[in-house]
PDB file of N, CA and C in Angstrom:
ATOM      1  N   UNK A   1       6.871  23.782 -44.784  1.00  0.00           N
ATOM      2  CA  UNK A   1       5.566  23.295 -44.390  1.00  0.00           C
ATOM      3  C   UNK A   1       5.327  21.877 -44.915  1.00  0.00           C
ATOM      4  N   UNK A   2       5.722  21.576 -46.670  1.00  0.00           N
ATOM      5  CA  UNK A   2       5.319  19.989 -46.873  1.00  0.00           C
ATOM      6  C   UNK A   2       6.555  19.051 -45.993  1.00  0.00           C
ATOM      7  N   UNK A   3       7.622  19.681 -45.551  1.00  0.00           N
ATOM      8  CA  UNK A   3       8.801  18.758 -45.116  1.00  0.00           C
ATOM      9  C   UNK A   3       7.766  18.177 -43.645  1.00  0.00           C
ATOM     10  N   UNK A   4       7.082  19.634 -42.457  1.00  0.00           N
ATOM     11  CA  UNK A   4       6.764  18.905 -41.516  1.00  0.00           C
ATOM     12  C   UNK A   4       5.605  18.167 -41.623  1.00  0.00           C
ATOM     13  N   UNK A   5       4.455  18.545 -42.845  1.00  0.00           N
ATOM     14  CA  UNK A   5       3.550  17.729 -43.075  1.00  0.00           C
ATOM     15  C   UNK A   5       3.988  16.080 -43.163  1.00  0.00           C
ATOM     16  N   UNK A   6       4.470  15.707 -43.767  1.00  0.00           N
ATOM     17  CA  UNK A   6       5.286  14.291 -44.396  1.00  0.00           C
ATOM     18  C   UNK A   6       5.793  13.962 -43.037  1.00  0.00           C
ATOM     19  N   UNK A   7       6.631  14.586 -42.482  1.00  0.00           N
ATOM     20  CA  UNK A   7       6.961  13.898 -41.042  1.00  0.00           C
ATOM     21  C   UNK A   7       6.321  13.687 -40.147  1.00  0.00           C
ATOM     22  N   UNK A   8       5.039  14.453 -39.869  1.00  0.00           N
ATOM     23  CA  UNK A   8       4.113  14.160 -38.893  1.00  0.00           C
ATOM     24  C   UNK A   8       2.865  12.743 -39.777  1.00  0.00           C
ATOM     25  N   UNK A   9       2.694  12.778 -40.603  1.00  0.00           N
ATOM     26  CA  UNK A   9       2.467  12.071 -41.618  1.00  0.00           C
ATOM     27  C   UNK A   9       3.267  10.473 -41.516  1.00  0.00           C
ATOM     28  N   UNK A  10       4.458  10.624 -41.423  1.00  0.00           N
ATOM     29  CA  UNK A  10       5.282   9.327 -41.396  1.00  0.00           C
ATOM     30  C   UNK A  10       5.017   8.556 -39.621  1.00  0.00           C
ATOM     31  N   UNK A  11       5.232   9.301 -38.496  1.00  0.00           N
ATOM     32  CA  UNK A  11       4.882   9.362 -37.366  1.00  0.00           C
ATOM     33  C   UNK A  11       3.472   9.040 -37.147  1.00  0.00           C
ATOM     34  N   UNK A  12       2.604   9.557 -37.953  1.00  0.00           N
ATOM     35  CA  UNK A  12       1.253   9.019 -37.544  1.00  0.00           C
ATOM     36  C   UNK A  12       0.808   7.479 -38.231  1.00  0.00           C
ATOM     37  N   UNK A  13       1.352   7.460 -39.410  1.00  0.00           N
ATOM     38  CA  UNK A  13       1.155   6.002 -39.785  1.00  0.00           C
ATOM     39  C   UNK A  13       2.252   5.294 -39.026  1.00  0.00           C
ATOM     40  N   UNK A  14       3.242   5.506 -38.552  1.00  0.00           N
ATOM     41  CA  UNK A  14       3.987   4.746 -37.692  1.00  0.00           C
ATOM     42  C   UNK A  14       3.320   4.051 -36.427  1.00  0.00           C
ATOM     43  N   UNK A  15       2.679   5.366 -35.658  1.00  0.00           N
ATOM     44  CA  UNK A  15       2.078   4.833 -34.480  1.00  0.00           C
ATOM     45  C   UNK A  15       0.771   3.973 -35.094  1.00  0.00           C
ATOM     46  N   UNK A  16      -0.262   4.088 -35.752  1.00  0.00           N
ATOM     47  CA  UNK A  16      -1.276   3.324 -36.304  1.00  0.00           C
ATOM     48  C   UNK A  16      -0.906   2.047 -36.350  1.00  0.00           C
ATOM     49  N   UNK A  17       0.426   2.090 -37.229  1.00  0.00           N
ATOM     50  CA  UNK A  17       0.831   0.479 -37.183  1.00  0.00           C
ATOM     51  C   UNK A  17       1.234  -0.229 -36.366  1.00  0.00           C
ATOM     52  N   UNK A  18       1.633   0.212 -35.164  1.00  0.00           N
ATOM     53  CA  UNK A  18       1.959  -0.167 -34.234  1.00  0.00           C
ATOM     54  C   UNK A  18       0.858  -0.855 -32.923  1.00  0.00           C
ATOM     55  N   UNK A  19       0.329   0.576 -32.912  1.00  0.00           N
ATOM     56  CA  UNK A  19      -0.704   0.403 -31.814  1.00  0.00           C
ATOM     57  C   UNK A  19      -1.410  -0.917 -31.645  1.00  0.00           C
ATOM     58  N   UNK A  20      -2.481  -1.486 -32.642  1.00  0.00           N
ATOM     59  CA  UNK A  20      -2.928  -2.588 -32.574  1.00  0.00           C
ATOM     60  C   UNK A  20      -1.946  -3.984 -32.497  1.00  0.00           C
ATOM     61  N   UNK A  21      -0.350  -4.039 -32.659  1.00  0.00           N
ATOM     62  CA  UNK A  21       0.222  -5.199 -31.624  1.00  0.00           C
ATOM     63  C   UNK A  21       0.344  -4.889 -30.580  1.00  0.00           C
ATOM     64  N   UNK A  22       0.313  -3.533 -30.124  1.00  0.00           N
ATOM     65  CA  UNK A  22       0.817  -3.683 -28.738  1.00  0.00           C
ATOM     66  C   UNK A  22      -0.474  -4.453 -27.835  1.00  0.00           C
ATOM     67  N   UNK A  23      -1.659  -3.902 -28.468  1.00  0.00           N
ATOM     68  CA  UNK A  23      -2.748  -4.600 -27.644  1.00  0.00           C
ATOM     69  C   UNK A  23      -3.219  -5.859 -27.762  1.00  0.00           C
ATOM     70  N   UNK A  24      -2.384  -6.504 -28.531  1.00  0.00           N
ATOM     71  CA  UNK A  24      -2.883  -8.352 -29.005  1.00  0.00           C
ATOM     72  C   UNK A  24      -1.956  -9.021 -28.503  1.00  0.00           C
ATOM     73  N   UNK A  25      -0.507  -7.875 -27.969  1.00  0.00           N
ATOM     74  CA  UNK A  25       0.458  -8.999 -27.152  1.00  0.00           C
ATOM     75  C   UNK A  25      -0.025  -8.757 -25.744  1.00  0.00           C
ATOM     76  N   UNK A  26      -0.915  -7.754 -25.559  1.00  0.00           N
ATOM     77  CA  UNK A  26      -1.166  -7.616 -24.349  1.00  0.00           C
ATOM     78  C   UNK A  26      -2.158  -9.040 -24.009  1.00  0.00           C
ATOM     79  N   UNK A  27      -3.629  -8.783 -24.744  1.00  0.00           N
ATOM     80  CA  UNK A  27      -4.555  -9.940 -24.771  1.00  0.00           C
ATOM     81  C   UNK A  27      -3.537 -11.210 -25.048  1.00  0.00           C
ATOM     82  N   UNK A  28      -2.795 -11.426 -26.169  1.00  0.00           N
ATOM     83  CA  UNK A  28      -2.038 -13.059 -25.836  1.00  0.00           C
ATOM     84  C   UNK A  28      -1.465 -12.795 -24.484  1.00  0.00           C
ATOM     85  N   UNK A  29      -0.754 -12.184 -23.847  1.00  0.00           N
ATOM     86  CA  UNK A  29      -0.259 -12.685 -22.578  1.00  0.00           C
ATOM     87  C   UNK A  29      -1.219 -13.070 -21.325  1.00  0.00           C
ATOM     88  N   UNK A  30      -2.350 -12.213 -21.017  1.00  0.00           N
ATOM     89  CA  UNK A  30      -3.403 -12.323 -20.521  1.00  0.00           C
ATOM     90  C   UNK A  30      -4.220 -13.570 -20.818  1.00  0.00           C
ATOM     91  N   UNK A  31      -3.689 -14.352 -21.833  1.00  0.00           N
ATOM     92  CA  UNK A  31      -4.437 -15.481 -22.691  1.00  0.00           C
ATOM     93  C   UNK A  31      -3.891 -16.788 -21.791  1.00  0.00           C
ATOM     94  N   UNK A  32      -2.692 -16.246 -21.949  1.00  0.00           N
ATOM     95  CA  UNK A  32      -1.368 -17.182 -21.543  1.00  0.00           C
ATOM     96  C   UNK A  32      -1.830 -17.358 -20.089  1.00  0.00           C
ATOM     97  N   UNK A  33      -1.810 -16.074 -18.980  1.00  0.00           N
ATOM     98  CA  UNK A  33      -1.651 -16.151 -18.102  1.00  0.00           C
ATOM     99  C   UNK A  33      -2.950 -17.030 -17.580  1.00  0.00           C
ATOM    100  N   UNK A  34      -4.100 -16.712 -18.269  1.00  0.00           N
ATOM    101  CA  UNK A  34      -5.484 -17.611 -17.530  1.00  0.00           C
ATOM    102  C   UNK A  34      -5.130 -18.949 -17.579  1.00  0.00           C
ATOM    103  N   UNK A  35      -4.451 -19.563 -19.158  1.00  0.00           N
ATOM    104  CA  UNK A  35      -4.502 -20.890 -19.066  1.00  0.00           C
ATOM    105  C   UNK A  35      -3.775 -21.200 -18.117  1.00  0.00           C
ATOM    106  N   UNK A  36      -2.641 -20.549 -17.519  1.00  0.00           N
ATOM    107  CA  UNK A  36      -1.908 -21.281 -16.281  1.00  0.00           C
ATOM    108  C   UNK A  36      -2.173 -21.480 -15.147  1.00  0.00           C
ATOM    109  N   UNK A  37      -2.745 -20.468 -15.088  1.00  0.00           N
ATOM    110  CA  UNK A  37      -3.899 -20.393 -13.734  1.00  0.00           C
ATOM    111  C   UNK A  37      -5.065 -20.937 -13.458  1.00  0.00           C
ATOM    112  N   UNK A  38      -5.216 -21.550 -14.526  1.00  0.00           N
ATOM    113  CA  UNK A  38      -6.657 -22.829 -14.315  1.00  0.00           C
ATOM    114  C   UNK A  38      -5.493 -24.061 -14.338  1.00  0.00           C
ATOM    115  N   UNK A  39      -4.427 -23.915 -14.963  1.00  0.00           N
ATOM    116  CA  UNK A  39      -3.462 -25.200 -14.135  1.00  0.00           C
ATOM    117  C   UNK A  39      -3.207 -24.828 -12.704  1.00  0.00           C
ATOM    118  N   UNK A  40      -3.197 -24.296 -12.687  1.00  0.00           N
ATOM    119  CA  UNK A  40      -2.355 -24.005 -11.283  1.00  0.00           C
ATOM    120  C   UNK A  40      -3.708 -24.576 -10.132  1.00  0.00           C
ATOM    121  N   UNK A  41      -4.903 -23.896 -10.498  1.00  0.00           N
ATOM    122  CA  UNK A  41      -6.100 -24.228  -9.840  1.00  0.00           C
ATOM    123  C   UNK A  41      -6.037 -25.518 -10.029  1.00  0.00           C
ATOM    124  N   UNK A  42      -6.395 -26.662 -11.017  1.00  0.00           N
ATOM    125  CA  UNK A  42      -6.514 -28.085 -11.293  1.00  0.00           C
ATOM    126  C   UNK A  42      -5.199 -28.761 -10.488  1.00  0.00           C
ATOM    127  N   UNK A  43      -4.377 -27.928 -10.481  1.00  0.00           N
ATOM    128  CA  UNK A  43      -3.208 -28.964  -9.326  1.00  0.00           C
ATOM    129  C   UNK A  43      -3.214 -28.357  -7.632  1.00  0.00           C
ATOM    130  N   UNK A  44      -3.878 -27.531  -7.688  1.00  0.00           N
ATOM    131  CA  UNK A  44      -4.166 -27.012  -6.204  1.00  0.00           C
ATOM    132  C   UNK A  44      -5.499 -27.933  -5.528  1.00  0.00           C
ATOM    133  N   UNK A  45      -6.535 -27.941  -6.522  1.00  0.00           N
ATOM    134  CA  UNK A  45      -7.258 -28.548  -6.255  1.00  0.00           C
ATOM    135  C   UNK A  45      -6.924 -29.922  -5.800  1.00  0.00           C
ATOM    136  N   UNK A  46      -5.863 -30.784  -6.187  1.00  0.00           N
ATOM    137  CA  UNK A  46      -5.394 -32.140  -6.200  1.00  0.00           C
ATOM    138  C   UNK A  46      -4.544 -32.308  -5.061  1.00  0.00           C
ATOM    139  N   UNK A  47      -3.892 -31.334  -3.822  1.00  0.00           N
ATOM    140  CA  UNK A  47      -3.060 -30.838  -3.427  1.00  0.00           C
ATOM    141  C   UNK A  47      -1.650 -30.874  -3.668  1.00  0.00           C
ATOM    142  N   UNK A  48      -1.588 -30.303  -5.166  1.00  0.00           N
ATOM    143  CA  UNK A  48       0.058 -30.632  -5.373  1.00  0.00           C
ATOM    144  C   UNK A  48       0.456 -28.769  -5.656  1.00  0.00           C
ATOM    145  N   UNK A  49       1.066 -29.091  -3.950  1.00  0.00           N
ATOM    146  CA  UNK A  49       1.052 -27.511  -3.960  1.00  0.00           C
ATOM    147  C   UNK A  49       2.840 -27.110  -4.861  1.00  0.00           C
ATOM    148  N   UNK A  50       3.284 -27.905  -4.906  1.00  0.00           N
ATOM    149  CA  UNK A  50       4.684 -27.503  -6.145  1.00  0.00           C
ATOM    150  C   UNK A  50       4.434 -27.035  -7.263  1.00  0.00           C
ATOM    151  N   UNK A  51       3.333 -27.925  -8.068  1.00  0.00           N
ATOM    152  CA  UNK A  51       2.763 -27.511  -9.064  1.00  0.00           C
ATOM    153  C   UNK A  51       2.229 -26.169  -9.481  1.00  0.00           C
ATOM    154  N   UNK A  52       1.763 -26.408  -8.749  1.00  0.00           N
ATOM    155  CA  UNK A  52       0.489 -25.093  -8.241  1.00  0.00           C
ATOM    156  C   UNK A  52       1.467 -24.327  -8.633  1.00  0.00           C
ATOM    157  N   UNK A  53       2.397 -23.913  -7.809  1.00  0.00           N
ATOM    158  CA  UNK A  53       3.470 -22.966  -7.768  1.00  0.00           C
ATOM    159  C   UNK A  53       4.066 -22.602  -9.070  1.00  0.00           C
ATOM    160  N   UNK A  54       4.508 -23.549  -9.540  1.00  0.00           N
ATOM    161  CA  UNK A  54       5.049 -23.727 -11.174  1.00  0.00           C
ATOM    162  C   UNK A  54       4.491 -22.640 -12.216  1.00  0.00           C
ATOM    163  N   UNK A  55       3.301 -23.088 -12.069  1.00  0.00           N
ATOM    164  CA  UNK A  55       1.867 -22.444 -13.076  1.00  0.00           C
ATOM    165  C   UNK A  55       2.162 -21.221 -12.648  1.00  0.00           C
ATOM    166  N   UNK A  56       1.519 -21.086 -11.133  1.00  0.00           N
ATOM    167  CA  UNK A  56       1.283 -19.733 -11.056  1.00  0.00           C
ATOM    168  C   UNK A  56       2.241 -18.550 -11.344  1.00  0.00           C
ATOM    169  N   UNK A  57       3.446 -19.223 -11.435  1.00  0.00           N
ATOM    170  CA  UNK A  57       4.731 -18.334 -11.632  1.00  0.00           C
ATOM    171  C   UNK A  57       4.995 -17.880 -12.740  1.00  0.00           C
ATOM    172  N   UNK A  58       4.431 -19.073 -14.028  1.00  0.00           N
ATOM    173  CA  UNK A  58       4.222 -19.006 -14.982  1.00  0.00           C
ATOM    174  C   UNK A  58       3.102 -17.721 -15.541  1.00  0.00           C
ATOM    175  N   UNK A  59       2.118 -17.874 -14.908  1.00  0.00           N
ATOM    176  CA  UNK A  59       1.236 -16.806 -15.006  1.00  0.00           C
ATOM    177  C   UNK A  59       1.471 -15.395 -14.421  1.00  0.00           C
ATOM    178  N   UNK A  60       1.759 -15.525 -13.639  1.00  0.00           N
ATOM    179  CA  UNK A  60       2.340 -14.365 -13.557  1.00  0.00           C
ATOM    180  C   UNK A  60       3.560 -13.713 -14.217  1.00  0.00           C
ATOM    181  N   UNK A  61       4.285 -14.395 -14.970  1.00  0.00           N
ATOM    182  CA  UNK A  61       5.292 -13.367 -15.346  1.00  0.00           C
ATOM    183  C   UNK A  61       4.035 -12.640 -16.693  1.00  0.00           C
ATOM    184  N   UNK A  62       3.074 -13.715 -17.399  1.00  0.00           N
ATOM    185  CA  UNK A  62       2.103 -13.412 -18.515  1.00  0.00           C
ATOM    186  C   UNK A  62       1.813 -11.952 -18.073  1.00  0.00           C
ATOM    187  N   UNK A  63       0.771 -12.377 -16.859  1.00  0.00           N
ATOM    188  CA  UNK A  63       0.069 -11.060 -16.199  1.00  0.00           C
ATOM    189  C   UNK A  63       0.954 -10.176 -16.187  1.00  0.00           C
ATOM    190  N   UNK A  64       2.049  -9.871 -15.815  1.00  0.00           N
ATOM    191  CA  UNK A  64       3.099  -8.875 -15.353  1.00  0.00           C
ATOM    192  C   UNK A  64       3.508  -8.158 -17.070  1.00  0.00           C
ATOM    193  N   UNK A  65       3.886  -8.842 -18.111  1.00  0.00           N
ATOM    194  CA  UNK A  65       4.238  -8.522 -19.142  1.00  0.00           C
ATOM    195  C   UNK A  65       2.732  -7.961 -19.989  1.00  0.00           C
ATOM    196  N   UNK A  66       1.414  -8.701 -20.081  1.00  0.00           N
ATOM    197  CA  UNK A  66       0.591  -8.254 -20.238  1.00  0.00           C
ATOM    198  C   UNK A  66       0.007  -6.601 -19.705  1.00  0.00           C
ATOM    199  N   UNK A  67       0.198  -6.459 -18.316  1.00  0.00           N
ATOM    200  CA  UNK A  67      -0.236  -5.466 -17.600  1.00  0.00           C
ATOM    201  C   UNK A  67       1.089  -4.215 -18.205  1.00  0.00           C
ATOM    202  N   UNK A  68       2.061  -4.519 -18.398  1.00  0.00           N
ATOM    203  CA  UNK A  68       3.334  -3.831 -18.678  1.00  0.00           C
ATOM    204  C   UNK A  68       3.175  -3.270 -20.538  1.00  0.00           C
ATOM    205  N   UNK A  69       2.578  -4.139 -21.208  1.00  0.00           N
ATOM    206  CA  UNK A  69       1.792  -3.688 -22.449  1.00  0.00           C
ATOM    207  C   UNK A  69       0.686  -3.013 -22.595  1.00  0.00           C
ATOM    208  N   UNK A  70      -0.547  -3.093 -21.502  1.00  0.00           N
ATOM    209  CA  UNK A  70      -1.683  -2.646 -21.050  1.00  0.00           C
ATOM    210  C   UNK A  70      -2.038  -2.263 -19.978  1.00  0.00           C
ATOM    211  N   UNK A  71      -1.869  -1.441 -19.270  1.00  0.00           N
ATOM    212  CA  UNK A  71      -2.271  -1.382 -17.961  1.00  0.00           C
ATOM    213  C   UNK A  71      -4.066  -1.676 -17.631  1.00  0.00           C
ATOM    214  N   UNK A  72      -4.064  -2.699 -16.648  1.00  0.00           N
ATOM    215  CA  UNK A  72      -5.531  -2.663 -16.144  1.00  0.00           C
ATOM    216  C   UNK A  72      -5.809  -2.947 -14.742  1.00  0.00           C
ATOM    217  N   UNK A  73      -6.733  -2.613 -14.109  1.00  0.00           N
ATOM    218  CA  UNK A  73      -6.844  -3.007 -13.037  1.00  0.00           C
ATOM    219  C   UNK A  73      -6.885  -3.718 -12.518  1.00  0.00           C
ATOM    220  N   UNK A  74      -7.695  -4.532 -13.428  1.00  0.00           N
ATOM    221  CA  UNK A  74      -7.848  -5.752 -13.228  1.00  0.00           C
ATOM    222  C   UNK A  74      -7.243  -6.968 -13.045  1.00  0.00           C
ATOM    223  N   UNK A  75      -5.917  -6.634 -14.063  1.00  0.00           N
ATOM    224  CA  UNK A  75      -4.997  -7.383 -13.989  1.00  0.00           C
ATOM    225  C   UNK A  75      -3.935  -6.925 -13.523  1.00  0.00           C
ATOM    226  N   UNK A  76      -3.735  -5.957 -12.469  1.00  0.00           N
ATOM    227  CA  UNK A  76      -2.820  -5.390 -11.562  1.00  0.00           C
ATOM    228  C   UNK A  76      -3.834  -6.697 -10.348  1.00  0.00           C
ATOM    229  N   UNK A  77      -4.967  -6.556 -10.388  1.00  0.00           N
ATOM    230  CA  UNK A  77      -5.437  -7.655  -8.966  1.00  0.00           C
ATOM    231  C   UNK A  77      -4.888  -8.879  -8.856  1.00  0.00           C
ATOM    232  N   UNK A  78      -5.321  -9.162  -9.904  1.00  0.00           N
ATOM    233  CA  UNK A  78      -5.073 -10.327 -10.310  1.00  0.00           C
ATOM    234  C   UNK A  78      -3.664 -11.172 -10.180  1.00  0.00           C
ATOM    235  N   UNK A  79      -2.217  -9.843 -10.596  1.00  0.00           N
ATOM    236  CA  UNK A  79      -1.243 -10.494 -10.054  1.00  0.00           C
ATOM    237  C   UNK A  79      -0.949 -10.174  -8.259  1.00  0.00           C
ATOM    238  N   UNK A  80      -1.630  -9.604  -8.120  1.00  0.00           N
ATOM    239  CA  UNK A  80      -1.669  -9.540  -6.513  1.00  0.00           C
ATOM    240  C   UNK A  80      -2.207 -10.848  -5.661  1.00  0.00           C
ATOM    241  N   UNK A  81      -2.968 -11.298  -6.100  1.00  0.00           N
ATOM    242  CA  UNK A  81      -3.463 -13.227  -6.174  1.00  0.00           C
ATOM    243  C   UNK A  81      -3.050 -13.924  -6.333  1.00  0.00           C
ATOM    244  N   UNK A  82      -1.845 -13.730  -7.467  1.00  0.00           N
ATOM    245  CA  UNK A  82      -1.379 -14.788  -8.292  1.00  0.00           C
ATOM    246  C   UNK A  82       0.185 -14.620  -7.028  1.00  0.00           C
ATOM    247  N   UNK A  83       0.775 -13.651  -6.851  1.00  0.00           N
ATOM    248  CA  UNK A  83       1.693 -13.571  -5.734  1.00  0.00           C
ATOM    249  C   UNK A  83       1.237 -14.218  -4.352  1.00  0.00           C
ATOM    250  N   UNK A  84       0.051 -13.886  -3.687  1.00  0.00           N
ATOM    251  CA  UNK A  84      -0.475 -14.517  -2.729  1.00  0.00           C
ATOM    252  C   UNK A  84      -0.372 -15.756  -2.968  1.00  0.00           C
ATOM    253  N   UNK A  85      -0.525 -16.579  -4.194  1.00  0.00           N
ATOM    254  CA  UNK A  85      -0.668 -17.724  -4.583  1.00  0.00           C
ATOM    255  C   UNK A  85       0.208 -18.399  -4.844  1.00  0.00           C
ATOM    256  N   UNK A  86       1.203 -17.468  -5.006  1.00  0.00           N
ATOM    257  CA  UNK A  86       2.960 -18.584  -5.103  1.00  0.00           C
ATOM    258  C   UNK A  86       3.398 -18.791  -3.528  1.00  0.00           C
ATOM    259  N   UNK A  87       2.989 -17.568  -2.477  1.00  0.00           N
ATOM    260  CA  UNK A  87       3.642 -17.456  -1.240  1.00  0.00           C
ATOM    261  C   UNK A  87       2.909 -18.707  -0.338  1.00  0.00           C
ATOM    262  N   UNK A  88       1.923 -18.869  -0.480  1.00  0.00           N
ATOM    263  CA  UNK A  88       1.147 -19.742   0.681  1.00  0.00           C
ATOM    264  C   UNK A  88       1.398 -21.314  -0.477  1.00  0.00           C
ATOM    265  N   UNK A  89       1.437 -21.181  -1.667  1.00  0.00           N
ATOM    266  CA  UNK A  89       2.043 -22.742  -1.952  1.00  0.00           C
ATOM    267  C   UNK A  89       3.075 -22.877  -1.971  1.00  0.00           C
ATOM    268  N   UNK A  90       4.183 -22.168  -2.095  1.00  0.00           N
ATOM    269  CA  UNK A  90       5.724 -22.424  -1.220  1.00  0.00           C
ATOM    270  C   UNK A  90       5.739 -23.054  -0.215  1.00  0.00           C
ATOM    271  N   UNK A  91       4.817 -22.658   0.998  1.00  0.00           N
ATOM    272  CA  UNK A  91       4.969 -23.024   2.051  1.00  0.00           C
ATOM    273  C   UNK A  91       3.911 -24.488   2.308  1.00  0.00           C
ATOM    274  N   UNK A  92       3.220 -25.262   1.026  1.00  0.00           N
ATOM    275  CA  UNK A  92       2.233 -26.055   0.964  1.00  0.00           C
ATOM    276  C   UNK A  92       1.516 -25.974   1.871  1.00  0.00           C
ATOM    277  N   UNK A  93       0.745 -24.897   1.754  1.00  0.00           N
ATOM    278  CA  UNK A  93      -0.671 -24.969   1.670  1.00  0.00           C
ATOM    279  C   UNK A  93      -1.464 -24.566   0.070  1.00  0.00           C
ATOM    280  N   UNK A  94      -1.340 -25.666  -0.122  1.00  0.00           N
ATOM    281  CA  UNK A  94      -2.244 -25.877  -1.570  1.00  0.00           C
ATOM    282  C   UNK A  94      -4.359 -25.217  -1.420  1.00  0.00           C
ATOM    283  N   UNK A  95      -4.512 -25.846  -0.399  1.00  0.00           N
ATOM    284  CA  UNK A  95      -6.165 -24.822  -0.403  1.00  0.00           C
ATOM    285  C   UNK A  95      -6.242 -23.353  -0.111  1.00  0.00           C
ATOM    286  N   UNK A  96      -5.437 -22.673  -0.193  1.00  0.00           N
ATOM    287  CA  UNK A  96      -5.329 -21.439   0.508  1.00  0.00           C
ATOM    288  C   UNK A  96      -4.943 -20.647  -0.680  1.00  0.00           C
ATOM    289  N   UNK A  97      -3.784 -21.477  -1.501  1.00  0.00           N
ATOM    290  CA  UNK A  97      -3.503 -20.977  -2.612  1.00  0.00           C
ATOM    291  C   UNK A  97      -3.486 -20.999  -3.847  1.00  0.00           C
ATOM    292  N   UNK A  98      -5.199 -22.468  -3.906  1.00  0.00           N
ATOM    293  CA  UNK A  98      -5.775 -22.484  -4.643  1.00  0.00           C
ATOM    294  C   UNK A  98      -6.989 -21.195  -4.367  1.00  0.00           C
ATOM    295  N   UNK A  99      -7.235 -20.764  -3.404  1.00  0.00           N
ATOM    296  CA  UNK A  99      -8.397 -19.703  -3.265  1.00  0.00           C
ATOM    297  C   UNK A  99      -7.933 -18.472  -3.583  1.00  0.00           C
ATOM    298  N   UNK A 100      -6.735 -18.228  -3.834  1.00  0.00           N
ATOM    299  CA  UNK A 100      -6.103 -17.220  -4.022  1.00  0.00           C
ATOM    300  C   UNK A 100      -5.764 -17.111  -5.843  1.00  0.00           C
ATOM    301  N   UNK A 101      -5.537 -18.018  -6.140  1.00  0.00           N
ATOM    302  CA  UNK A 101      -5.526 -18.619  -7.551  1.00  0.00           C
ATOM    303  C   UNK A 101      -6.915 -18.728  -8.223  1.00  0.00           C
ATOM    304  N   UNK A 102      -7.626 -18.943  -7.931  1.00  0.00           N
ATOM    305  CA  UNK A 102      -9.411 -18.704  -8.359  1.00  0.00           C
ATOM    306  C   UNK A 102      -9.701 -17.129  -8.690  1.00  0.00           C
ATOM    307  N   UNK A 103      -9.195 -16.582  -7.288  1.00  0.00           N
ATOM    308  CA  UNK A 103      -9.221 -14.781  -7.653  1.00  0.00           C
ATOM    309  C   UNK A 103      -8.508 -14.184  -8.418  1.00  0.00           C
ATOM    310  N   UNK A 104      -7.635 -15.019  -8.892  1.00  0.00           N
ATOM    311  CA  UNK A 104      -6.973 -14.412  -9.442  1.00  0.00           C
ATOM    312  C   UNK A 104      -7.204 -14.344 -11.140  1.00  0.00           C
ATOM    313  N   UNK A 105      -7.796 -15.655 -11.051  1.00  0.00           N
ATOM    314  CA  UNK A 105      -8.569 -16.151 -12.505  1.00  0.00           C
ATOM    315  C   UNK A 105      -9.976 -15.260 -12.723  1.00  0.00           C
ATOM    316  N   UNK A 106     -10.318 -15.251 -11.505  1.00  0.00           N
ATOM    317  CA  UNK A 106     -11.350 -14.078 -12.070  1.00  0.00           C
ATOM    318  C   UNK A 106     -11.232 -12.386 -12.519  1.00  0.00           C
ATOM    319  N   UNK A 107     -10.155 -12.252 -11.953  1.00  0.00           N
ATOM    320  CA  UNK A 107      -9.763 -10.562 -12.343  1.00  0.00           C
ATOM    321  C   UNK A 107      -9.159 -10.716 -13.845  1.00  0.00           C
ATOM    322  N   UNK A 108      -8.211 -12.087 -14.119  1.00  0.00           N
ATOM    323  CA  UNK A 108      -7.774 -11.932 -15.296  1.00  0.00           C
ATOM    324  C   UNK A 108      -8.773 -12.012 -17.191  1.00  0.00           C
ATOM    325  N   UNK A 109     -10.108 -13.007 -15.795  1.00  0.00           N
ATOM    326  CA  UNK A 109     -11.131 -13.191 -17.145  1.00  0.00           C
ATOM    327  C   UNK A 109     -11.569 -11.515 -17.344  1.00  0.00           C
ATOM    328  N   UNK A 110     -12.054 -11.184 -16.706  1.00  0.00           N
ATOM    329  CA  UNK A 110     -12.390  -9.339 -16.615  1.00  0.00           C
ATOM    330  C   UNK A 110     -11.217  -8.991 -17.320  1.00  0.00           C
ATOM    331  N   UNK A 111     -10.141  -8.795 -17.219  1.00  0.00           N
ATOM    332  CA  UNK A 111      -9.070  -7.896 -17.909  1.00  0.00           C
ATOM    333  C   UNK A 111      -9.400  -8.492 -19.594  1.00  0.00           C
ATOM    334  N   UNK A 112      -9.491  -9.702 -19.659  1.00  0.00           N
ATOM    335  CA  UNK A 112      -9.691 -10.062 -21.128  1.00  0.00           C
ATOM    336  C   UNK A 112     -10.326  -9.246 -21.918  1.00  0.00           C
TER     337      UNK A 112
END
């Protein structure tokens, strides 16, 4: 009985210690991913739809690794935007995928 006490014991302070990074690498990536995505917006806005692209790719891998630490809805949308937002500035159209990039900044401020 004290052998499984102590082991469930070792296991529970294990997970305790753990738990709270998993959710601060979640929030830093989510951190990560907004700032790129207000780049990505500031060079969409300018029409430099390459750029645009850059960022958003950037942000999204954040979102993707964030959401993969945390699941949220929000930021499941959000990279659904942020994909819309690499596909239509590939093909330069920079206003289309700056509007897509805006939405996408807004689901990620919510996931914050």
């Amino acid at each position: 009985m004290t052998r499984r006490f102590m082991i469930a014991m070792l296991g529970l302070g294990l997970a305790l210690f753990l738990a709270p990074k998993i959710s601060l690498a979640a929030e830093d990536h989510i951190a990560e991913a907004i700032k790129h995505t207000k780049e990505a917006i500031d060079h969409g806005k300018q029409g430099h739809a390459s750029v645009l692209v850059t960022h958003a790719e950037a942000a999204l891998t954040h979102a993707e690794a964030g959401e993969k630490a945390k699941a949220n809805p929000h930021t499941a949308e959000g990279i659904k935007h942020l994909k819309e937002a690499i596909d239509h500035g590939k093909q330069g159209h920079a206003d289309v995928a700056t509007t897509h990039a805006e939405a996408a900044l807004e689901h990620l401020q919510q996931a914050k």
